[in-house]
PDB file of N, CA and C in Angstrom:
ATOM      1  N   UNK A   1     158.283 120.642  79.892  1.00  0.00           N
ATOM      2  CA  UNK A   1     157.848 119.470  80.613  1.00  0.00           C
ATOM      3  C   UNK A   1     156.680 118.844  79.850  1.00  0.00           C
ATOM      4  N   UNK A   2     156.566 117.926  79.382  1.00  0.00           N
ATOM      5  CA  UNK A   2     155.561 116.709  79.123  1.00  0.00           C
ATOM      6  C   UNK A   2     154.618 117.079  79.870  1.00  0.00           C
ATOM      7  N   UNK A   3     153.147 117.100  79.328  1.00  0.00           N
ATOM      8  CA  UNK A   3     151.784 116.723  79.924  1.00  0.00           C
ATOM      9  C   UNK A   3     151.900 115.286  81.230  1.00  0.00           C
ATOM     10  N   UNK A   4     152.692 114.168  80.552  1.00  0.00           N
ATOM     11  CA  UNK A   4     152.749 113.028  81.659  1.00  0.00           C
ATOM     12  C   UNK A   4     153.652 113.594  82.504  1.00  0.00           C
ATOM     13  N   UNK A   5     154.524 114.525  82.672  1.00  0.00           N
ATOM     14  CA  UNK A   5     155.373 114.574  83.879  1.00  0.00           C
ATOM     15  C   UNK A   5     154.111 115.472  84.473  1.00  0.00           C
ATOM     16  N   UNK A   6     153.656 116.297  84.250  1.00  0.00           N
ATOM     17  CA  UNK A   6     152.883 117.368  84.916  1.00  0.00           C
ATOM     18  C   UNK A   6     152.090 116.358  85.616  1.00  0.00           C
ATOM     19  N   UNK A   7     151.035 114.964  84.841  1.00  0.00           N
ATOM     20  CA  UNK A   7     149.870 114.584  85.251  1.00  0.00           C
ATOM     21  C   UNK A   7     150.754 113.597  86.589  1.00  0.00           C
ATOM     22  N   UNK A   8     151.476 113.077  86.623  1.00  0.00           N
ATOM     23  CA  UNK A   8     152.547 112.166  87.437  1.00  0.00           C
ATOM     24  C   UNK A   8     153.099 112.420  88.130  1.00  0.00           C
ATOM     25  N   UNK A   9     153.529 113.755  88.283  1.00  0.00           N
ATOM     26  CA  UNK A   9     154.116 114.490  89.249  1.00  0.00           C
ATOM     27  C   UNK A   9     155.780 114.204  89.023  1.00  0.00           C
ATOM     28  N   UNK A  10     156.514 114.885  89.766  1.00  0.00           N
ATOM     29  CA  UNK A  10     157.614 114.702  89.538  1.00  0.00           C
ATOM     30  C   UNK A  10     158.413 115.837  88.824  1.00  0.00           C
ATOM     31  N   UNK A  11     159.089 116.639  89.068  1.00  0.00           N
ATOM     32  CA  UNK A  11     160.135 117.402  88.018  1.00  0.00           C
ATOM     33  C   UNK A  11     160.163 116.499  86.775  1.00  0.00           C
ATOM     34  N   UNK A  12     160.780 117.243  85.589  1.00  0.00           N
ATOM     35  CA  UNK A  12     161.406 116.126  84.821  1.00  0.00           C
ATOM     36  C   UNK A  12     163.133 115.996  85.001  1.00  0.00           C
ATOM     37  N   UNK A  13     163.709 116.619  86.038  1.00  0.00           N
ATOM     38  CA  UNK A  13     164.559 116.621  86.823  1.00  0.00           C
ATOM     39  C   UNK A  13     164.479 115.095  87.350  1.00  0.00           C
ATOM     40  N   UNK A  14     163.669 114.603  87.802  1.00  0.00           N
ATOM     41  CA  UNK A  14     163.832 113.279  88.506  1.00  0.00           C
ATOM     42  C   UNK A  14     162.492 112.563  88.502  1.00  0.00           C
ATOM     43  N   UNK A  15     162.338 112.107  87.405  1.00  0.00           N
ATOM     44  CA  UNK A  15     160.195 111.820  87.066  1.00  0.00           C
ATOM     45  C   UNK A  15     160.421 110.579  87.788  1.00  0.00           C
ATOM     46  N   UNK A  16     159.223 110.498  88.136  1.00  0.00           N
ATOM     47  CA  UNK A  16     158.722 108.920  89.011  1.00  0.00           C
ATOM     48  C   UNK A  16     159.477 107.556  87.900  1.00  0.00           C
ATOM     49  N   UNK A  17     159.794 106.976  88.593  1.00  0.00           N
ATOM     50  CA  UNK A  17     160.506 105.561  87.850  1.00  0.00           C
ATOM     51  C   UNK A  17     159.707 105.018  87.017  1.00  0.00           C
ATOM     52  N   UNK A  18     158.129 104.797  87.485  1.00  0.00           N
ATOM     53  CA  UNK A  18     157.865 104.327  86.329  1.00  0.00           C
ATOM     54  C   UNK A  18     157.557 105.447  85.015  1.00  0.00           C
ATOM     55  N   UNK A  19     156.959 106.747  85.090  1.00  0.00           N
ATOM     56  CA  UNK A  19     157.509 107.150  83.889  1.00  0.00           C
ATOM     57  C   UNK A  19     158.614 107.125  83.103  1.00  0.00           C
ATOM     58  N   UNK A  20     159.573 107.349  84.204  1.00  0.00           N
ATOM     59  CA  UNK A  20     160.806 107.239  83.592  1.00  0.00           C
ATOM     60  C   UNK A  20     161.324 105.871  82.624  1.00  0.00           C
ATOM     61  N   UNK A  21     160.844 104.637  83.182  1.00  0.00           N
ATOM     62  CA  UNK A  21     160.921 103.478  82.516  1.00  0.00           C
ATOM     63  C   UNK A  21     160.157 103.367  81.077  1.00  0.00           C
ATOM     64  N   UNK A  22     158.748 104.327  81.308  1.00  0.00           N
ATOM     65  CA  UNK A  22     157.604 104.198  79.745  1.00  0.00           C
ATOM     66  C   UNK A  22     158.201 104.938  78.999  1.00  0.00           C
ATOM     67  N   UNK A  23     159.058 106.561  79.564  1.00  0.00           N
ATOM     68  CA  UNK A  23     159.988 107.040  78.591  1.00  0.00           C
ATOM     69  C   UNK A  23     160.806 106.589  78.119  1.00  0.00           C
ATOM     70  N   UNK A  24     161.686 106.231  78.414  1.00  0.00           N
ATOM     71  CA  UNK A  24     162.780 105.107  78.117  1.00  0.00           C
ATOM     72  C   UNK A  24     162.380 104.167  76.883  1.00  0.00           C
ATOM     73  N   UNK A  25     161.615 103.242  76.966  1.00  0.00           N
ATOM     74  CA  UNK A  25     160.752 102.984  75.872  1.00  0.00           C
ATOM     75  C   UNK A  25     160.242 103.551  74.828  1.00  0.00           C
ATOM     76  N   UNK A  26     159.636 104.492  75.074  1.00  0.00           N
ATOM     77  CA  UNK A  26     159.055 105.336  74.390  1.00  0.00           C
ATOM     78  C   UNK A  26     160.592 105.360  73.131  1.00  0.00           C
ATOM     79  N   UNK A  27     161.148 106.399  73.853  1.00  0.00           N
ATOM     80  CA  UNK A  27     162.486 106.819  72.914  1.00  0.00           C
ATOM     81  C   UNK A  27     162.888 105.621  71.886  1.00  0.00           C
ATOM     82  N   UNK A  28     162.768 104.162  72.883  1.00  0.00           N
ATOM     83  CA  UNK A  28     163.528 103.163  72.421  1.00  0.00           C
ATOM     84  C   UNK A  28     162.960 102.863  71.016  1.00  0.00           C
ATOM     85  N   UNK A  29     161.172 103.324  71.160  1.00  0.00           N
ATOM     86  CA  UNK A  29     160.504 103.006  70.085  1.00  0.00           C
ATOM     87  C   UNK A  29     160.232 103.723  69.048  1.00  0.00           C
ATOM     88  N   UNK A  30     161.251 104.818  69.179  1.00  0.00           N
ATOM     89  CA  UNK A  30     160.922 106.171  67.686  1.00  0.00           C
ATOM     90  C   UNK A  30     162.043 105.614  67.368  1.00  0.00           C
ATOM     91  N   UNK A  31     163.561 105.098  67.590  1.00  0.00           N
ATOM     92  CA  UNK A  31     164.589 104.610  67.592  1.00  0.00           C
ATOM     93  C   UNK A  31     164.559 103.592  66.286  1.00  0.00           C
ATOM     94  N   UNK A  32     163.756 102.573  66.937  1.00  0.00           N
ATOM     95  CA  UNK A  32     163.544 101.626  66.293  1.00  0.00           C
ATOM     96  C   UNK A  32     162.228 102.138  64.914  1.00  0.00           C
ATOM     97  N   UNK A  33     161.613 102.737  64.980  1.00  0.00           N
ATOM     98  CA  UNK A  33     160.650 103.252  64.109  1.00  0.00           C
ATOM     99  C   UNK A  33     161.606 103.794  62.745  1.00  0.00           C
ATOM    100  N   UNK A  34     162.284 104.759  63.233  1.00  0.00           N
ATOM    101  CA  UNK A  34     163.076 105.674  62.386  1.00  0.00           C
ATOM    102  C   UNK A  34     164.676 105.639  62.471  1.00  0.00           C
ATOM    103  N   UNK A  35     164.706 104.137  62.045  1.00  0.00           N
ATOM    104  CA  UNK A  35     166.673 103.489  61.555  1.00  0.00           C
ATOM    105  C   UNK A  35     167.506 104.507  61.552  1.00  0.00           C
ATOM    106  N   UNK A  36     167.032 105.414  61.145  1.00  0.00           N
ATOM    107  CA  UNK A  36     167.935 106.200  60.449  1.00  0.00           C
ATOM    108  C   UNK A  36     168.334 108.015  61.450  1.00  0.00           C
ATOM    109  N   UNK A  37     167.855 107.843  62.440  1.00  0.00           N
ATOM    110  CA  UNK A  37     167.456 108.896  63.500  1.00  0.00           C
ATOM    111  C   UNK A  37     168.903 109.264  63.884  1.00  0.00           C
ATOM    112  N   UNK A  38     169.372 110.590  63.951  1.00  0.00           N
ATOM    113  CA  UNK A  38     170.792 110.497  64.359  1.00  0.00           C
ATOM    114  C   UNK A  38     170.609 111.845  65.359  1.00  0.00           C
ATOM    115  N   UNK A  39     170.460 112.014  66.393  1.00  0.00           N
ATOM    116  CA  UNK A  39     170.604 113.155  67.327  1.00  0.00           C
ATOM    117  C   UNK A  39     170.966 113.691  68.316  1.00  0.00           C
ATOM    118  N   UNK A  40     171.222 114.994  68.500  1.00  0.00           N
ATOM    119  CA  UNK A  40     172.089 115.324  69.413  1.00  0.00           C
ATOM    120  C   UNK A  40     171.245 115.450  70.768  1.00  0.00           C
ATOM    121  N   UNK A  41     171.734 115.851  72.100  1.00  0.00           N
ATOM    122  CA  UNK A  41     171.009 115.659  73.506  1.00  0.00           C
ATOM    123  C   UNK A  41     169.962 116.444  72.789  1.00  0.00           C
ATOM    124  N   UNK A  42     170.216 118.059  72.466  1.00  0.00           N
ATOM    125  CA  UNK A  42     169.848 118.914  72.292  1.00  0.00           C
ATOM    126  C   UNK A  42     168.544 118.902  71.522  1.00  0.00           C
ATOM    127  N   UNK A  43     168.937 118.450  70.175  1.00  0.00           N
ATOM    128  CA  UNK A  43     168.327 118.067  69.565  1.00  0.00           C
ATOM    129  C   UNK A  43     166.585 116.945  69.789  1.00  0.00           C
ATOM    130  N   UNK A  44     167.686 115.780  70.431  1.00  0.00           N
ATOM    131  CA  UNK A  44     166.509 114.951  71.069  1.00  0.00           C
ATOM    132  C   UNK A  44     165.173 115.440  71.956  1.00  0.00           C
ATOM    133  N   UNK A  45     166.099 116.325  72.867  1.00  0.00           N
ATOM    134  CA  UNK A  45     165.381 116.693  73.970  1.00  0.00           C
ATOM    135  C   UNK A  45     164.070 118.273  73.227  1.00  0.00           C
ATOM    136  N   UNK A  46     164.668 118.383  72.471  1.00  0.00           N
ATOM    137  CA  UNK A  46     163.237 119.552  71.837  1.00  0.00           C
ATOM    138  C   UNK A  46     162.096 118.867  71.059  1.00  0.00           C
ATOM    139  N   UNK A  47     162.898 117.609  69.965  1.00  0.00           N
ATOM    140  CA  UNK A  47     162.332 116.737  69.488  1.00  0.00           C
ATOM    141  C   UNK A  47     160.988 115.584  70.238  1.00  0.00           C
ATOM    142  N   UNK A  48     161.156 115.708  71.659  1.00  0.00           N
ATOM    143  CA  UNK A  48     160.078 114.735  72.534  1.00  0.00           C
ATOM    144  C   UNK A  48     160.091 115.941  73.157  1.00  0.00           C
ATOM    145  N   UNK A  49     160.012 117.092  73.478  1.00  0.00           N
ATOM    146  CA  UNK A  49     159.536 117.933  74.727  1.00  0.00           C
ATOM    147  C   UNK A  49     160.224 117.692  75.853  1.00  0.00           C
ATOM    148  N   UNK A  50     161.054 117.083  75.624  1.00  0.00           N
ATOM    149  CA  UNK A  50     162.030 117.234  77.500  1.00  0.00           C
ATOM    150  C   UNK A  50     162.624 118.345  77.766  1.00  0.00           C
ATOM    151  N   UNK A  51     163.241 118.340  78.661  1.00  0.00           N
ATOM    152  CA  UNK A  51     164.250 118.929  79.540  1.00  0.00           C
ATOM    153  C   UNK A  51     165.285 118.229  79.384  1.00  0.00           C
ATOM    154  N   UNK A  52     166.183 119.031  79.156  1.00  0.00           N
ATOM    155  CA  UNK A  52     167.609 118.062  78.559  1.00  0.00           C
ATOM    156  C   UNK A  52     168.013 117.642  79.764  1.00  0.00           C
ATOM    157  N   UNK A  53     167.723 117.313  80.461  1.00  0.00           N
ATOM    158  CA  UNK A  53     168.271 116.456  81.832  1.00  0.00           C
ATOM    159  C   UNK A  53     167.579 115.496  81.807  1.00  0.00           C
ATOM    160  N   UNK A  54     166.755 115.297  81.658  1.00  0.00           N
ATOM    161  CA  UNK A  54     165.705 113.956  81.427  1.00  0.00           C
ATOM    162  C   UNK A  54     165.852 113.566  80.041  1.00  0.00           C
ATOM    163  N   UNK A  55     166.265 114.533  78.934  1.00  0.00           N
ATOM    164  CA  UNK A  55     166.859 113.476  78.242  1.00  0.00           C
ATOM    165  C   UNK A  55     168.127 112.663  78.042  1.00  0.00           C
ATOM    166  N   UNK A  56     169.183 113.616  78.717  1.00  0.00           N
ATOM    167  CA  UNK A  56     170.821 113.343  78.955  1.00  0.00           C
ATOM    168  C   UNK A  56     170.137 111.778  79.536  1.00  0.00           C
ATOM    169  N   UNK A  57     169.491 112.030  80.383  1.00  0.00           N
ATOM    170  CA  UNK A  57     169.032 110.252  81.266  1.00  0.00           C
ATOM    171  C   UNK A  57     168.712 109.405  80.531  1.00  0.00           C
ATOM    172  N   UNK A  58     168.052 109.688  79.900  1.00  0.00           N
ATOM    173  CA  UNK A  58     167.167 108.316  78.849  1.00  0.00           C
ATOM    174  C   UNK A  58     168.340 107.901  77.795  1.00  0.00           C
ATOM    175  N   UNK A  59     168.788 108.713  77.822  1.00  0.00           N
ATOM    176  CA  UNK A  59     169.741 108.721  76.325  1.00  0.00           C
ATOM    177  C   UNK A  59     170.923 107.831  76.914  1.00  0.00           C
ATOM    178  N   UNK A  60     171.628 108.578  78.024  1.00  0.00           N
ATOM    179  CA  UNK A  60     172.654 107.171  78.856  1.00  0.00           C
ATOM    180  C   UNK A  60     172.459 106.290  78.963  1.00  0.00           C
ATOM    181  N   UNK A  61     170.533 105.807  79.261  1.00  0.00           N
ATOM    182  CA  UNK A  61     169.751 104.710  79.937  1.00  0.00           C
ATOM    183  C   UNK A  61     170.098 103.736  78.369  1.00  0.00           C
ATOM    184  N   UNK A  62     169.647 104.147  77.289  1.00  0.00           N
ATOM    185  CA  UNK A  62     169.829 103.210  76.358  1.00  0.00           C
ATOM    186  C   UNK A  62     171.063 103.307  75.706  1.00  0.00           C
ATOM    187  N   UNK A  63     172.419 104.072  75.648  1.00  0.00           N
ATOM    188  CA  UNK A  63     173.430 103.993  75.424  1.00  0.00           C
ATOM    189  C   UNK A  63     174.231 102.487  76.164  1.00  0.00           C
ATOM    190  N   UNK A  64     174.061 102.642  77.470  1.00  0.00           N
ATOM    191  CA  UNK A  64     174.289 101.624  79.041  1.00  0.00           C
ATOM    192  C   UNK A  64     173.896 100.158  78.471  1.00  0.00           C
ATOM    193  N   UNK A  65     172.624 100.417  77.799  1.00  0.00           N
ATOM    194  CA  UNK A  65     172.000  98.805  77.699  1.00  0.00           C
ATOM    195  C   UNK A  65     172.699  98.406  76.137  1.00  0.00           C
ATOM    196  N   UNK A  66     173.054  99.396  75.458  1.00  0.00           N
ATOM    197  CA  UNK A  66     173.751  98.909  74.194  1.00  0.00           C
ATOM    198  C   UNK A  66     173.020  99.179  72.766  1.00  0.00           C
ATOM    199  N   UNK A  67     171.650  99.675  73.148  1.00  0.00           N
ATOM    200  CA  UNK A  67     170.953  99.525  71.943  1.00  0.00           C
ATOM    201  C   UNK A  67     171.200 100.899  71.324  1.00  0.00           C
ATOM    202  N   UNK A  68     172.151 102.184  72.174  1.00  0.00           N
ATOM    203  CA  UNK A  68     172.102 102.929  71.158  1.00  0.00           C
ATOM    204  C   UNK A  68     173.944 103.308  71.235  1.00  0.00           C
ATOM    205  N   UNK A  69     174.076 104.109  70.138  1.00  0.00           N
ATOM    206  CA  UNK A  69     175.568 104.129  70.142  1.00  0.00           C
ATOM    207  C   UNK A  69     175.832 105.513  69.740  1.00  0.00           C
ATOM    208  N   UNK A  70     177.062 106.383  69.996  1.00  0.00           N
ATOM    209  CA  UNK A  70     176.948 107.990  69.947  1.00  0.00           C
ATOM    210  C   UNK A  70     177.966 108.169  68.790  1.00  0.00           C
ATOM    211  N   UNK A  71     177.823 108.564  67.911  1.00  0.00           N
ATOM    212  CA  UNK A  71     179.126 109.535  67.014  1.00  0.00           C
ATOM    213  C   UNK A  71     179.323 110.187  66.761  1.00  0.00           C
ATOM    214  N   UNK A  72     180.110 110.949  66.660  1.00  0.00           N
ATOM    215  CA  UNK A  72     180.079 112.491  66.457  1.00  0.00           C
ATOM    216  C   UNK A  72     178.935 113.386  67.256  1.00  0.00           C
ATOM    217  N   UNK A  73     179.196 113.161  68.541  1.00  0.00           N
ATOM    218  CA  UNK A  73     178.139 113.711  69.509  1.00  0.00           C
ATOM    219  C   UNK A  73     176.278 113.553  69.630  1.00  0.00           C
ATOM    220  N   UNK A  74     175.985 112.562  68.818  1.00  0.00           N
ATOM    221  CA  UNK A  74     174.825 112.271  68.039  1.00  0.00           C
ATOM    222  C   UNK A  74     174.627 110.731  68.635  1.00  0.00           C
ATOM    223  N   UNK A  75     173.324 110.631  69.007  1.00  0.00           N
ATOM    224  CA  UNK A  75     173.096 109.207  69.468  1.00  0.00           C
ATOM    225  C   UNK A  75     172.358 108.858  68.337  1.00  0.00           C
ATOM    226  N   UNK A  76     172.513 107.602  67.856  1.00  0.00           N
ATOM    227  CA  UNK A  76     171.489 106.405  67.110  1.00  0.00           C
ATOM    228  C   UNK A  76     171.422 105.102  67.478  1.00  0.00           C
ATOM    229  N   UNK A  77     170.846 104.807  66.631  1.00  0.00           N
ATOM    230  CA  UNK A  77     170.376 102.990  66.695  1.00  0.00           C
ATOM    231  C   UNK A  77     171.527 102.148  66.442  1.00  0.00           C
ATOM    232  N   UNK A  78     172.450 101.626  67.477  1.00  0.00           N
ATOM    233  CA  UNK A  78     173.137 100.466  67.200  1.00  0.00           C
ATOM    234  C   UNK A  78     172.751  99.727  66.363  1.00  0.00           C
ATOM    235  N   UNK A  79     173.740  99.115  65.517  1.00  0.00           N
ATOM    236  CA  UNK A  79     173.413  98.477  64.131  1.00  0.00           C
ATOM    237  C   UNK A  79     173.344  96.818  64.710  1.00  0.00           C
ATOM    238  N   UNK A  80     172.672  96.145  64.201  1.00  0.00           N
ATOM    239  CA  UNK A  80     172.502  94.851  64.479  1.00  0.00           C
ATOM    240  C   UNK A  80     173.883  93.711  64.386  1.00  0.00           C
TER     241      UNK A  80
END
């Protein structure tokens, strides 16, 4: 669990919306930082300190909106 889920309360099972929204971001912005980022839930979720349930979420959350795209079981940065 994240220091902000602890300070915010919330499982990371089901974190308060608005963390959940700054995470979301957050991700969106290592994404965009590092073009070239290709990872699995698994992967992701050790990579930021989640709980792979909170990351399975974030990861759908920006799959859903389009900006990321999965291959070979691996999410990245939709290409422009």
């Amino acid at each position: 669990m994240l220091c902000a889920e602890r300070t915010l309360g919330g499982g990371s099972h089901n974190p308060p919306p608005l963390f959940f929204r700054k995470l979301v971001q957050r991700i969106r912005e290592e994404f965009e930082y590092f073009p070239g980022l290709r990872l699995t839930a698994g992967e992701a979720a050790r990579f930021w300190g989640l709980e792979i349930s909170t990351c399975q979420r974030v990861l759908t959350e920006l799959l859903a909106a389009g900006f990321l795209a999965r291959e070979s079981g691996r999410y990245l940065k939709r290409s422009a």
